[in-house]
Protein backbone atom coordinates (compact mmCIF):
# COMPACT_ATOMS: atom_id res chain seq x y z
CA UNK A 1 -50.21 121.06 -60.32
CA UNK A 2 -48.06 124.06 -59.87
CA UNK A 3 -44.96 122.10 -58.94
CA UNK A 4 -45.66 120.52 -62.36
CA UNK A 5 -45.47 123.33 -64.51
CA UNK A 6 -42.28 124.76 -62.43
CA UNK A 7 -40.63 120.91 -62.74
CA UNK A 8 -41.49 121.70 -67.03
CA UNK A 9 -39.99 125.11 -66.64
CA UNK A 10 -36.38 123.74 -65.22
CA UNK A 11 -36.81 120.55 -67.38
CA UNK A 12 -36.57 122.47 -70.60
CA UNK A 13 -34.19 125.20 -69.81
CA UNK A 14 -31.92 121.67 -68.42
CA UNK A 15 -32.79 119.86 -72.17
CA UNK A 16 -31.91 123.49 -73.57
CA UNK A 17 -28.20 123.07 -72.78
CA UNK A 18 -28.20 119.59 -74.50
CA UNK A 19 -27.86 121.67 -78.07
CA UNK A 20 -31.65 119.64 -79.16
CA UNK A 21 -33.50 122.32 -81.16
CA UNK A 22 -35.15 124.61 -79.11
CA UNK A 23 -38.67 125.07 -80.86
CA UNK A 24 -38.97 121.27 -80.69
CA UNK A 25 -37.93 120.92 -76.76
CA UNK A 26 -40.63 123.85 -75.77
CA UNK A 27 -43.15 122.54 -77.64
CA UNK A 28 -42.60 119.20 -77.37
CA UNK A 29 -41.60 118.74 -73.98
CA UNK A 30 -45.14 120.89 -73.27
CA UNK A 31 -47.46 119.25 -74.97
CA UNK A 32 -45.96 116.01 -73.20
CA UNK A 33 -46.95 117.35 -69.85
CA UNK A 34 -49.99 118.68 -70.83
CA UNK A 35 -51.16 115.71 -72.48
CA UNK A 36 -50.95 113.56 -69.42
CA UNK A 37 -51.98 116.44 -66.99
CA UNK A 38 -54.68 118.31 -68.63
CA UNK A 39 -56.10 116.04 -70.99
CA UNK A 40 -56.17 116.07 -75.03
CA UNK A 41 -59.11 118.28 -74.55
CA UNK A 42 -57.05 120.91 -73.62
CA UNK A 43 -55.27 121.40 -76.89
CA UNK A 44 -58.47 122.90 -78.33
CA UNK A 45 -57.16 126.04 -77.34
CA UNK A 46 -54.38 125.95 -79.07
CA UNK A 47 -55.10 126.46 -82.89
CA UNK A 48 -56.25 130.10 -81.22
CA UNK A 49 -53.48 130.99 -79.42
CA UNK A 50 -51.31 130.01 -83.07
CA UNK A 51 -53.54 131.93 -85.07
CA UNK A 52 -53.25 134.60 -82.63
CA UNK A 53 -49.61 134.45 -83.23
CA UNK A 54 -49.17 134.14 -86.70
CA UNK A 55 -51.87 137.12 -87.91
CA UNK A 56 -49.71 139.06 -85.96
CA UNK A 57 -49.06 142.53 -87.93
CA UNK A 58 -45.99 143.21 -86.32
CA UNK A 59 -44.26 140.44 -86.33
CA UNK A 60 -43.82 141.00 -90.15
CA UNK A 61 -41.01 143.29 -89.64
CA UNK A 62 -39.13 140.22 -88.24
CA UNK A 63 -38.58 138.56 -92.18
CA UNK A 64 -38.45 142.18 -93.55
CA UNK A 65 -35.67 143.41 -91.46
CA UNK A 66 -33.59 140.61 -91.85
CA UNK A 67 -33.93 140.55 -95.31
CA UNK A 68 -32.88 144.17 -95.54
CA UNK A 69 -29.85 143.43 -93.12
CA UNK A 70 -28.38 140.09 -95.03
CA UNK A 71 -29.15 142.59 -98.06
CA UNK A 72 -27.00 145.40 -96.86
CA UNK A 73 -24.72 143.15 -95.47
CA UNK A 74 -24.16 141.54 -99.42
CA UNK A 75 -23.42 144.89 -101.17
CA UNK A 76 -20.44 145.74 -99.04
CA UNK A 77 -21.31 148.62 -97.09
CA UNK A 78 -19.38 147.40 -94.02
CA UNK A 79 -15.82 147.37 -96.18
CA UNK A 80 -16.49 150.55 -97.95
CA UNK A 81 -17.06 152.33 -94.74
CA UNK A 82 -14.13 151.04 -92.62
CA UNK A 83 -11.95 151.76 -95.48
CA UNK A 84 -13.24 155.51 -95.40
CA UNK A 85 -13.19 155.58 -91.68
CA UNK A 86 -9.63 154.54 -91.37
CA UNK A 87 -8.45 157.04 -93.88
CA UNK A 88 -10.10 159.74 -92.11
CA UNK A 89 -9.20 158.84 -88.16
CA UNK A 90 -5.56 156.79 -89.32
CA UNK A 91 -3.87 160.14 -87.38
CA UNK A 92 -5.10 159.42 -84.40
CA UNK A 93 -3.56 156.54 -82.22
CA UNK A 94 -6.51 154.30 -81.59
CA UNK A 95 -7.81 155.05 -84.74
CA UNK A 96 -8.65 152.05 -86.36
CA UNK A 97 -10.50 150.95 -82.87
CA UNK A 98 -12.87 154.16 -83.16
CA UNK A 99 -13.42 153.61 -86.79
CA UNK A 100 -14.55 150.50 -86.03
CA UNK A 101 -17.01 151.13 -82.96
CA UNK A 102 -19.07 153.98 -85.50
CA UNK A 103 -19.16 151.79 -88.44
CA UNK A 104 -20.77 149.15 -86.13
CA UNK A 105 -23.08 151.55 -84.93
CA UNK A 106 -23.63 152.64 -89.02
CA UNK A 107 -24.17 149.09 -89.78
CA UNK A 108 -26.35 148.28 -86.91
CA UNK A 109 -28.91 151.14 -87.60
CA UNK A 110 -28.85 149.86 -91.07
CA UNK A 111 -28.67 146.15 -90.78
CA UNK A 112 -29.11 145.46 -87.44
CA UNK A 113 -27.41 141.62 -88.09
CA UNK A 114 -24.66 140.81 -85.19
CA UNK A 115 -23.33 137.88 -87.16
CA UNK A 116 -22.91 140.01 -90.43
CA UNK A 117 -21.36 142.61 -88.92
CA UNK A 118 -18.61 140.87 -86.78
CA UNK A 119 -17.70 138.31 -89.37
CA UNK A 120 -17.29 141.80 -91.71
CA UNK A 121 -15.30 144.01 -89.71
CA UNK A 122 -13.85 141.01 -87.97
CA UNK A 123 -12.30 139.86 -91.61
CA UNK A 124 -11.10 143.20 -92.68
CA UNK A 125 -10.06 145.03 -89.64
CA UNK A 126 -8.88 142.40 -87.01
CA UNK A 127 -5.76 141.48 -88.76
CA UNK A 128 -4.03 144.87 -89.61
CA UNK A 129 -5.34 145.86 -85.62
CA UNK A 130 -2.79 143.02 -84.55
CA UNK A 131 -0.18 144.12 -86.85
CA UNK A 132 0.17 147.94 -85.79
CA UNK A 133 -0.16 147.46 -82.33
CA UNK A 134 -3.15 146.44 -81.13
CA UNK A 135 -3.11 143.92 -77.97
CA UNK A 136 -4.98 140.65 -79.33
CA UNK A 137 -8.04 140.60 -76.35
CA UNK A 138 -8.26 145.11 -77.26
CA UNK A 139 -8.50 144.37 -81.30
CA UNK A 140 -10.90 141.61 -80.32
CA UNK A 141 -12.96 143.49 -77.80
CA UNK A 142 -13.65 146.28 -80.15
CA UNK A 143 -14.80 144.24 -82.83
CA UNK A 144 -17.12 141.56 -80.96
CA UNK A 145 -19.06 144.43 -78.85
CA UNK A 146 -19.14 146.67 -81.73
CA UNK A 147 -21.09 143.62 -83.92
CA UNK A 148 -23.47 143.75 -81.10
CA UNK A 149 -24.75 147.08 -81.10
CA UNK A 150 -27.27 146.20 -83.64
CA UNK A 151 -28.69 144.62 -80.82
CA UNK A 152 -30.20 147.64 -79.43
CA UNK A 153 -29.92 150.29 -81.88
CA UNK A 154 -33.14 150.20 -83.97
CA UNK A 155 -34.05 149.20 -86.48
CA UNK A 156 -33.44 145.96 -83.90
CA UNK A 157 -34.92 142.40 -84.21
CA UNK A 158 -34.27 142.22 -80.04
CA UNK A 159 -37.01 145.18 -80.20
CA UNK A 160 -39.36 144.08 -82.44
CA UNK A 161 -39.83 140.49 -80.29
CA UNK A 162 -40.07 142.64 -77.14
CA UNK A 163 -42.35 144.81 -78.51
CA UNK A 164 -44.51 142.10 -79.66
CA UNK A 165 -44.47 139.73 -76.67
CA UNK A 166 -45.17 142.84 -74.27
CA UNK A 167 -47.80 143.91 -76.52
CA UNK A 168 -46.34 147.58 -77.07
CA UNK A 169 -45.65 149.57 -79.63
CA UNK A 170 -42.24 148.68 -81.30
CA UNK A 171 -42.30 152.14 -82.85
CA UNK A 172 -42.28 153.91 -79.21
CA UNK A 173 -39.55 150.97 -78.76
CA UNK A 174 -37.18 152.20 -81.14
CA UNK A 175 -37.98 155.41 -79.80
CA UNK A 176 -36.41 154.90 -76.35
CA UNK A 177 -33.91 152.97 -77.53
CA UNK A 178 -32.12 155.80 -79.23
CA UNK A 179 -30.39 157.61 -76.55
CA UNK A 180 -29.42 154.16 -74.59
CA UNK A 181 -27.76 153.60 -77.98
CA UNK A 182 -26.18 156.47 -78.79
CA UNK A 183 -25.08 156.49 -75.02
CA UNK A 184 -23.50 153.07 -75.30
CA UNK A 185 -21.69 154.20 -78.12
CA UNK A 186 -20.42 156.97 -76.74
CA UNK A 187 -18.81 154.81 -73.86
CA UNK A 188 -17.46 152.46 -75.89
CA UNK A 189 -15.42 155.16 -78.03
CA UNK A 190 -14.24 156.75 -74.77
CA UNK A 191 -12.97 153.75 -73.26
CA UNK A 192 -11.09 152.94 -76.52
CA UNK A 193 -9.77 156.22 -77.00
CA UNK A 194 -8.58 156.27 -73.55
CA UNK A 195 -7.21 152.94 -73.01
CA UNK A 196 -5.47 153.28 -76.28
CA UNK A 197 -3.57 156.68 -75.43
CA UNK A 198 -1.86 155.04 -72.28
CA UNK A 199 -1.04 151.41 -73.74
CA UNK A 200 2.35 151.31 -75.50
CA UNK A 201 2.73 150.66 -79.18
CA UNK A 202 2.37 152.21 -82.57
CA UNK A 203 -1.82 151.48 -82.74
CA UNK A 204 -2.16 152.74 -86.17
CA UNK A 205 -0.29 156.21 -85.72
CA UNK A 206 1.31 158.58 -88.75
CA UNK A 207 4.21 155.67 -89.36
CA UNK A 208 2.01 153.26 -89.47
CA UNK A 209 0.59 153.30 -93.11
CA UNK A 210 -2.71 150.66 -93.07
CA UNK A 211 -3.49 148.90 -96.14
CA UNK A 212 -6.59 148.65 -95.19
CA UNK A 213 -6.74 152.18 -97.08
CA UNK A 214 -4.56 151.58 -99.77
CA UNK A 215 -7.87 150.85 -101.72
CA UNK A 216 -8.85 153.76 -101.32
CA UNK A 217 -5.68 155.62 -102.91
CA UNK A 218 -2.94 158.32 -101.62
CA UNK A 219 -5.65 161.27 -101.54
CA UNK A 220 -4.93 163.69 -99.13
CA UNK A 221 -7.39 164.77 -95.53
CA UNK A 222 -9.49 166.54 -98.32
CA UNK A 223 -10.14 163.80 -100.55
CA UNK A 224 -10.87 160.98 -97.78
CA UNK A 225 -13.53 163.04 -96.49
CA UNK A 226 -15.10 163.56 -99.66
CA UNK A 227 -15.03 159.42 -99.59
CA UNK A 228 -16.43 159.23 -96.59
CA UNK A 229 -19.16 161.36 -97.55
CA UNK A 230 -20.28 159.43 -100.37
CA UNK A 231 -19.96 156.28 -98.67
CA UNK A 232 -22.17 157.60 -96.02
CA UNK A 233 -24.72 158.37 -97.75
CA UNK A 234 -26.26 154.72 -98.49
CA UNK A 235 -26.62 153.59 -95.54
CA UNK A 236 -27.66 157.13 -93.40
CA UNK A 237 -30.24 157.65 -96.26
CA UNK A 238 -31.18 154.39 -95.09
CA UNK A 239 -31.03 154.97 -92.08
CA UNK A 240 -33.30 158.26 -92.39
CA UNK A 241 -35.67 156.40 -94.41
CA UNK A 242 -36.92 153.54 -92.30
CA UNK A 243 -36.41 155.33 -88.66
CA UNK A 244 -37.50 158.54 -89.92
CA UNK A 245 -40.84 157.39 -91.28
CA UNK A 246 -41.32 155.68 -87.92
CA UNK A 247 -40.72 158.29 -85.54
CA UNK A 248 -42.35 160.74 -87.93
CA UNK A 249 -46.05 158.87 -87.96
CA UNK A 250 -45.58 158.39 -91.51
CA UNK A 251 -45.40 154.70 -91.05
CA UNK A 252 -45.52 152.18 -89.16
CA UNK A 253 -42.57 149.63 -88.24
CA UNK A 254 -43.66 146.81 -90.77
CA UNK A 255 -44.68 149.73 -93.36
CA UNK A 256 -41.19 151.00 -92.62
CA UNK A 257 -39.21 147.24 -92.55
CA UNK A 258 -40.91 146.68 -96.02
CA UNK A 259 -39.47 150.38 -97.02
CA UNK A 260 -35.87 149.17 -96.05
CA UNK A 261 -35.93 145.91 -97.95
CA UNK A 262 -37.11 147.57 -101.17
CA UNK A 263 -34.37 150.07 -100.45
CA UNK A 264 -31.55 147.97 -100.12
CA UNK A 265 -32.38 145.83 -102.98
CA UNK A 266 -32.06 149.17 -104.65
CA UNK A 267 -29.08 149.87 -103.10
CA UNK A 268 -27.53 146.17 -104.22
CA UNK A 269 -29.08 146.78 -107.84
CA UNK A 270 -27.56 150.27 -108.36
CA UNK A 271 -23.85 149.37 -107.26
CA UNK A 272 -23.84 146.26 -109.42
CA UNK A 273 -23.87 143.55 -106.64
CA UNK A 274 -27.01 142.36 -106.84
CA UNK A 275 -27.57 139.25 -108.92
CA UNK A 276 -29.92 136.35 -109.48
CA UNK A 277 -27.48 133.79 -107.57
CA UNK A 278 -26.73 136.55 -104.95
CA UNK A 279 -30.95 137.69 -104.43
CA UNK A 280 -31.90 133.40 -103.92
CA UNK A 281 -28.65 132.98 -101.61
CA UNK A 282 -30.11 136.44 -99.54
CA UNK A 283 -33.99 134.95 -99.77
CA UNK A 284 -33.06 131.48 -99.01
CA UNK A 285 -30.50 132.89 -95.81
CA UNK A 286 -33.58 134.75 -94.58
CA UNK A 287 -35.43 131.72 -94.94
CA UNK A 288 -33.67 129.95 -92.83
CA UNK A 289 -33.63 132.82 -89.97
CA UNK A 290 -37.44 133.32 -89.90
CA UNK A 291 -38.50 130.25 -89.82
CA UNK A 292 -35.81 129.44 -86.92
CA UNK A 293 -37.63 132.24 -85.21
CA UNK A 294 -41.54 131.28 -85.82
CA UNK A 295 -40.74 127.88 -84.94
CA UNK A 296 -39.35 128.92 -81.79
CA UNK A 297 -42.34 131.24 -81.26
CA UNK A 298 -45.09 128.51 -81.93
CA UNK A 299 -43.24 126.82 -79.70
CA UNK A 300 -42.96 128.86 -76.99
CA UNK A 301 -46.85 129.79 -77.75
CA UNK A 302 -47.08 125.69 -76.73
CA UNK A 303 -45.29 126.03 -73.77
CA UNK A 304 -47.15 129.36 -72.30
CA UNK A 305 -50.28 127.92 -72.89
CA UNK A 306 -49.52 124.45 -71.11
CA UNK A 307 -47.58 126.78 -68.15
CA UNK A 308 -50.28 128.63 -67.34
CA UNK A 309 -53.04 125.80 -67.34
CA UNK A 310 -50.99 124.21 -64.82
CA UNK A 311 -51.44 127.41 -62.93
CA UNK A 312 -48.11 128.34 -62.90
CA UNK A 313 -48.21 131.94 -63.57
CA UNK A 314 -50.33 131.87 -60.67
CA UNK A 315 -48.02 130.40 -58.18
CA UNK A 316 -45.15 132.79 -59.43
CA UNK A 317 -47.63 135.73 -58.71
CA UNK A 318 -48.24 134.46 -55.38
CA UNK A 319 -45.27 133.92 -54.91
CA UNK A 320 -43.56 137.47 -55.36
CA UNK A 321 -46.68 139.32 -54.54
CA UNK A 322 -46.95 137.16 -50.76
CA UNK A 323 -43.02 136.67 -50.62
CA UNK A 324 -42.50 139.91 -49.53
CA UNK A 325 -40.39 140.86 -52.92
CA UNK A 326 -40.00 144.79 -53.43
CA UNK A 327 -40.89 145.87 -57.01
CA UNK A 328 -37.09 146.83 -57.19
CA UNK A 329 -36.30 143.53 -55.62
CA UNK A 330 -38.46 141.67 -58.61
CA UNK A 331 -36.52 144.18 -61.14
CA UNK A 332 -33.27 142.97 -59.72
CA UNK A 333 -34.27 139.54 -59.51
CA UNK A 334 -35.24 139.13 -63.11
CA UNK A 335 -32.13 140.86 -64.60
CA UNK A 336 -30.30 138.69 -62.92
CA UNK A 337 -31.60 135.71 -63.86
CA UNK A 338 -31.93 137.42 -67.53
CA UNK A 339 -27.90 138.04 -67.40
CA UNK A 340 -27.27 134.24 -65.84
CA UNK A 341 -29.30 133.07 -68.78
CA UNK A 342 -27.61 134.82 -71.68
CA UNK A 343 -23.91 132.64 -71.00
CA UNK A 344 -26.07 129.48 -71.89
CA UNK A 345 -28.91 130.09 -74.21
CA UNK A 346 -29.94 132.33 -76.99
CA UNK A 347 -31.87 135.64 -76.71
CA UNK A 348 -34.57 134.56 -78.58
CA UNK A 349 -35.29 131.84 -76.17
CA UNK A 350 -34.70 133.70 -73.37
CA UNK A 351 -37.46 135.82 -74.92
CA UNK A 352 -40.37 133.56 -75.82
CA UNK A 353 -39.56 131.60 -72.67
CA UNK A 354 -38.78 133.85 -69.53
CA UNK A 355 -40.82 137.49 -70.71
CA UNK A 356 -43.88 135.39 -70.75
CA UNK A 357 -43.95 134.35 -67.06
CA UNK A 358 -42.44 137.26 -65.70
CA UNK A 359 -45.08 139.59 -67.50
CA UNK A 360 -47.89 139.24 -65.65
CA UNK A 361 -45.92 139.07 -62.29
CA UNK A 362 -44.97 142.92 -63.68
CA UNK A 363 -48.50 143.88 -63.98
CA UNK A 364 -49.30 143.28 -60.34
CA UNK A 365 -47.78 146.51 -59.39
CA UNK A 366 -48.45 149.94 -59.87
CA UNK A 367 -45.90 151.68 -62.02
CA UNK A 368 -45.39 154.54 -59.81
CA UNK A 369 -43.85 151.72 -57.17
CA UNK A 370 -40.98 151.76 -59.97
CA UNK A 371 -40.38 155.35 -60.51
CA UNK A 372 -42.88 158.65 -60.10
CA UNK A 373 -42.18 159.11 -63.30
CA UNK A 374 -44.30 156.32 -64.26
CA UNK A 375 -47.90 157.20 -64.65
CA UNK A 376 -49.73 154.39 -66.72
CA UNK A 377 -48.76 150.72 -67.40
CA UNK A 378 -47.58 151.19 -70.96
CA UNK A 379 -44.67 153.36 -69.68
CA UNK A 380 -43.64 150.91 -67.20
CA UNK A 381 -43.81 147.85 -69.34
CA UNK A 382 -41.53 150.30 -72.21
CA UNK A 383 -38.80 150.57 -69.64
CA UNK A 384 -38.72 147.06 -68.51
CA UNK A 385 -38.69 145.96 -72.07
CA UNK A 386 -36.04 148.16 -73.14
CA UNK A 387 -33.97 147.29 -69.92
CA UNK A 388 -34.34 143.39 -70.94
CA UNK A 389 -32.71 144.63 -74.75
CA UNK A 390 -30.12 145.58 -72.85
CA UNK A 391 -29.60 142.76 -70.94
CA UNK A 392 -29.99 140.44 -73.87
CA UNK A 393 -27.24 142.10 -75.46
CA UNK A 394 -24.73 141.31 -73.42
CA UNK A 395 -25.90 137.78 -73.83
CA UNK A 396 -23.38 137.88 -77.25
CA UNK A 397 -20.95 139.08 -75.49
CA UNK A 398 -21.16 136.71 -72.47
CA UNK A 399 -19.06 133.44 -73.10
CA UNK A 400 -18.64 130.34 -72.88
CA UNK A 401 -21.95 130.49 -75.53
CA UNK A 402 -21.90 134.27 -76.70
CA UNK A 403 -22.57 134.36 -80.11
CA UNK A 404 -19.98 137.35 -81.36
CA UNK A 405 -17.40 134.76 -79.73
CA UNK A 406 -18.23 132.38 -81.66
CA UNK A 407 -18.11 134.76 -85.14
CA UNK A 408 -15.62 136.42 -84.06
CA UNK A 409 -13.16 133.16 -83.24
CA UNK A 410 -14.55 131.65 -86.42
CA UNK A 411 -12.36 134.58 -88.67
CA UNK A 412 -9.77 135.32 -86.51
CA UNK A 413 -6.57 134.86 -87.32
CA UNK A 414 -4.12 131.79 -85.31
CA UNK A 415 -3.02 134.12 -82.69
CA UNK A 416 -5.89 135.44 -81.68
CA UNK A 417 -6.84 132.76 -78.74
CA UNK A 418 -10.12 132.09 -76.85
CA UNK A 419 -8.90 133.48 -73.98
CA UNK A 420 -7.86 137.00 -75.74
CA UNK A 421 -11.52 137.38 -77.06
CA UNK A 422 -12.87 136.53 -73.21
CA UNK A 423 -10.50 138.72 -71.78
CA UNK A 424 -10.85 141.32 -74.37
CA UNK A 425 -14.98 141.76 -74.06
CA UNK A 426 -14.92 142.07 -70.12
CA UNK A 427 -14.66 145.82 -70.21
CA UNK A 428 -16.94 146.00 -72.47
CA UNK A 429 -19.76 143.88 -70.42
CA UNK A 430 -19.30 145.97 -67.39
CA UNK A 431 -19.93 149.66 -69.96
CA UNK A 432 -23.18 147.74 -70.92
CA UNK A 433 -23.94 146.74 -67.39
CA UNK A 434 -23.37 150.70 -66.34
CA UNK A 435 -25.83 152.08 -68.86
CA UNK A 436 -28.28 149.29 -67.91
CA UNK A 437 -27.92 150.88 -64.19
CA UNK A 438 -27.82 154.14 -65.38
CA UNK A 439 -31.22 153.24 -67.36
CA UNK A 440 -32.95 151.79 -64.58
CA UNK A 441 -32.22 154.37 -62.29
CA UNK A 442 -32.72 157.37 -64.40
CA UNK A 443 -35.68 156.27 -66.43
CA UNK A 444 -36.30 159.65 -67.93
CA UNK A 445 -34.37 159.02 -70.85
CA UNK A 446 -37.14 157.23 -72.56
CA UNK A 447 -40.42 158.51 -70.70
CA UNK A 448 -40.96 161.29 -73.07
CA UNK A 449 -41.76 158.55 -75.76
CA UNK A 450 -44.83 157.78 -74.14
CA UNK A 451 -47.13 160.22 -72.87
């Protein structure tokens, strides 16, 4: 019966790649083999297991956050910013490129939507990169991985999924999640800054007047600072606000996710871009997202359920535990797979599908097999689920089915080809496979979250 449920594992991730709705293929495709092997009777448990699921405090944050995000995104905090940003690093060659790897990371502690921020900074910046100098697969590079840091910098929907399906705290999450991000920040703006001082052309230097900033007038070093002061202080109030009460105690990640939607309807109402027509096209938008990720989750809810009462979990335990697999050699062996999966499906699916038979393979072995510096189970499970965010972020980045290709080749303009944007997120892949190395060896950047 084992074979079964491995046969319905490769079955659906085969049917994945077919483009037929996920949430329908895992829970259709599982209660199909679960009909004929275990019986109708065996569905009883399921009205449980979806309960379970949808009284689920947490998961809350996922409608909330996206709402604040598709908010944000509406009251045109990404232009404002870039426009400041440019003023203020236009000196510099490679300017434009580092203005707009921090207001991705701005955008993605504040919004934390890849698609939003691409298409933004994609639609304002990517042009005027190609016209002072900018090598088509560089400008392109910068602007696809850049969309993607919201995937890891909290407040992140990547963490609040992991944190749920792992059964941690998402707050401890974010938590270790902020010096990975901040790290992979830092890289990227090093490798643009140095790549761009030793490749020819003007790149945005003193000559090179953008118009990107004519918008924002002729002030002088003084004035653009003083405009990028204001403009900052939206979203890093923001920013403050929801994180802050987190990591403080003061509340918890829904209590905070309802904070940040309140606050950026504020935000839309007090800068005059927040309609009637504009608040039901942000609702109905959000609509559309959460229920696209509930019905995967009842789904995959299906498809656990059906897995594991054909034993499979079992035989995969058996299998690694008996198979003479390392701890380090299961780490490796899942990332890989993780990494393999994110060119062909979405992170969500990888998600709900893969975390759930790999996590109680994990909890066969003692943490301190991982690291010494793992003393109880929640700290190991933390790293592993933060080193899986990782992972799953490169999954945007990772063609032919990335999804910041797709945005980004969607606004791009004519001679910007595929193979620019592939050739221009490669370096970028291999800084996010360095810090998820760097991570898993030195896993005392997020230990002190939990004690």
């Amino acid at each position: 019966m084992e074979y079964i449920a491995l046969i319905l594992f490769g079955a659906i991730l085969i049917v994945l790649l077919t483009g037929f709705p996920v949430a329908f293929v895992l829970g259709g495709m599982a209660v199909l083999v679960g009909y004929f092997q275990l019986g109708p009777e065996f569905f009883a448990f399921l009205p449980s297991r979806v309960m379970g699921v949808m009284s689920n405090y947490v998961l809350i944050a996922v409608p909330l956050f996206i709402f604040m995000g598709i908010t944000m995104q509406r009251t045109g905090i990404a232009e404002s910013l870039l426009i400041s940003m440019s003023r203020v690093f236009s000196r510099i060659k490679g300017g434009m490129a580092v203005s707009v790897i921090v207001v991705g990371a701005l955008m993605a502690a504040s919004t934390g939507i890849v698609g939003a921020t691409v298409v933004t900074m994609g639609t304002i910046s990517l042009p005027i990169m190609l016209r002072y100098g900018y090598k088509p697969s560089l400008a392109s590079g910068v602007v696809a991985s850049a969309g993607t840091l919201g995937q890891i910098i909290p407040p992140s929907i990547v963490l609040v999924l992991l944190g749920s399906v792992f059964n941690i705290s998402v707050g401890d999450l974010f938590g270790a999640a902020v010096i990975p991000g901040v790290l992979l920040v830092l890289m990227y703006l090093v490798y643009t800054v140095v790549i761009t001082q030793f490749t020819k052309g003007a790149m945005d230097t003193n000559s090179a007047k953008l118009e990107m900033i004519k918008s924002a007038g002729e002030e002088g070093s003084r004035q653009s600072i003083t405009l990028l002061l204001k403009t900052l202080v939206i979203p890093l109030t923001l920013i403050v606000v929801v994180l802050g009460s987190i990591f403080a105690g003061i509340a918890s990640p829904t209590e905070a996710a309802a904070i940040g939607a309140a606050g950026a309807l504020l935000i839309g109402v007090s800068q005059g871009k927040l309609d009637w027509t504009t608040l039901k096209d942000i609702s109905v938008e959000t609509t559309h997202m959460t229920s696209m990720v509930f019905f995967i989750l009842l789904g995959a809810t299906t498809f656990t359920l059906v897995f594991r009462g054909l034993n499979g979990d079992i035989f995969l335990i058996d299998f690694f535990t008996e198979g003479g697999f390392t701890p380090w050699g299961f780490l490796g062996f899942v990332m890989l797979v993780v990494f393999v999966a994110g060119f062909f499906i979405d992170f969500i699916e990888i998600i709900f599908i893969l975390v759930p038979v790999i996590l109680p393979i994990l909890k066969t072995y003692n943490p301190s097999d991982f690291s010494p510096v793992f003393h109880t189970m929640p700290q190991l499970l933390l790293w592993f689920a933060l080193l899986l965010a990782l992972n799953l972020q490169t999954s945007f980045l990772t063609p032919p089915f990335g999804f910041s290709l797709f945005y980004l080749k969607g606004v791009a303009p004519p001679e910007v080809q595929t193979k620019d944007i592939y050739r221009g997120i490669v370096p970028f892949i291999l800084i996010q496979l360095a810090l998820i190395l760097l991570v898993m060896f030195y896993p005392q950047v997020i230990t002190y979250v939990v004690n």
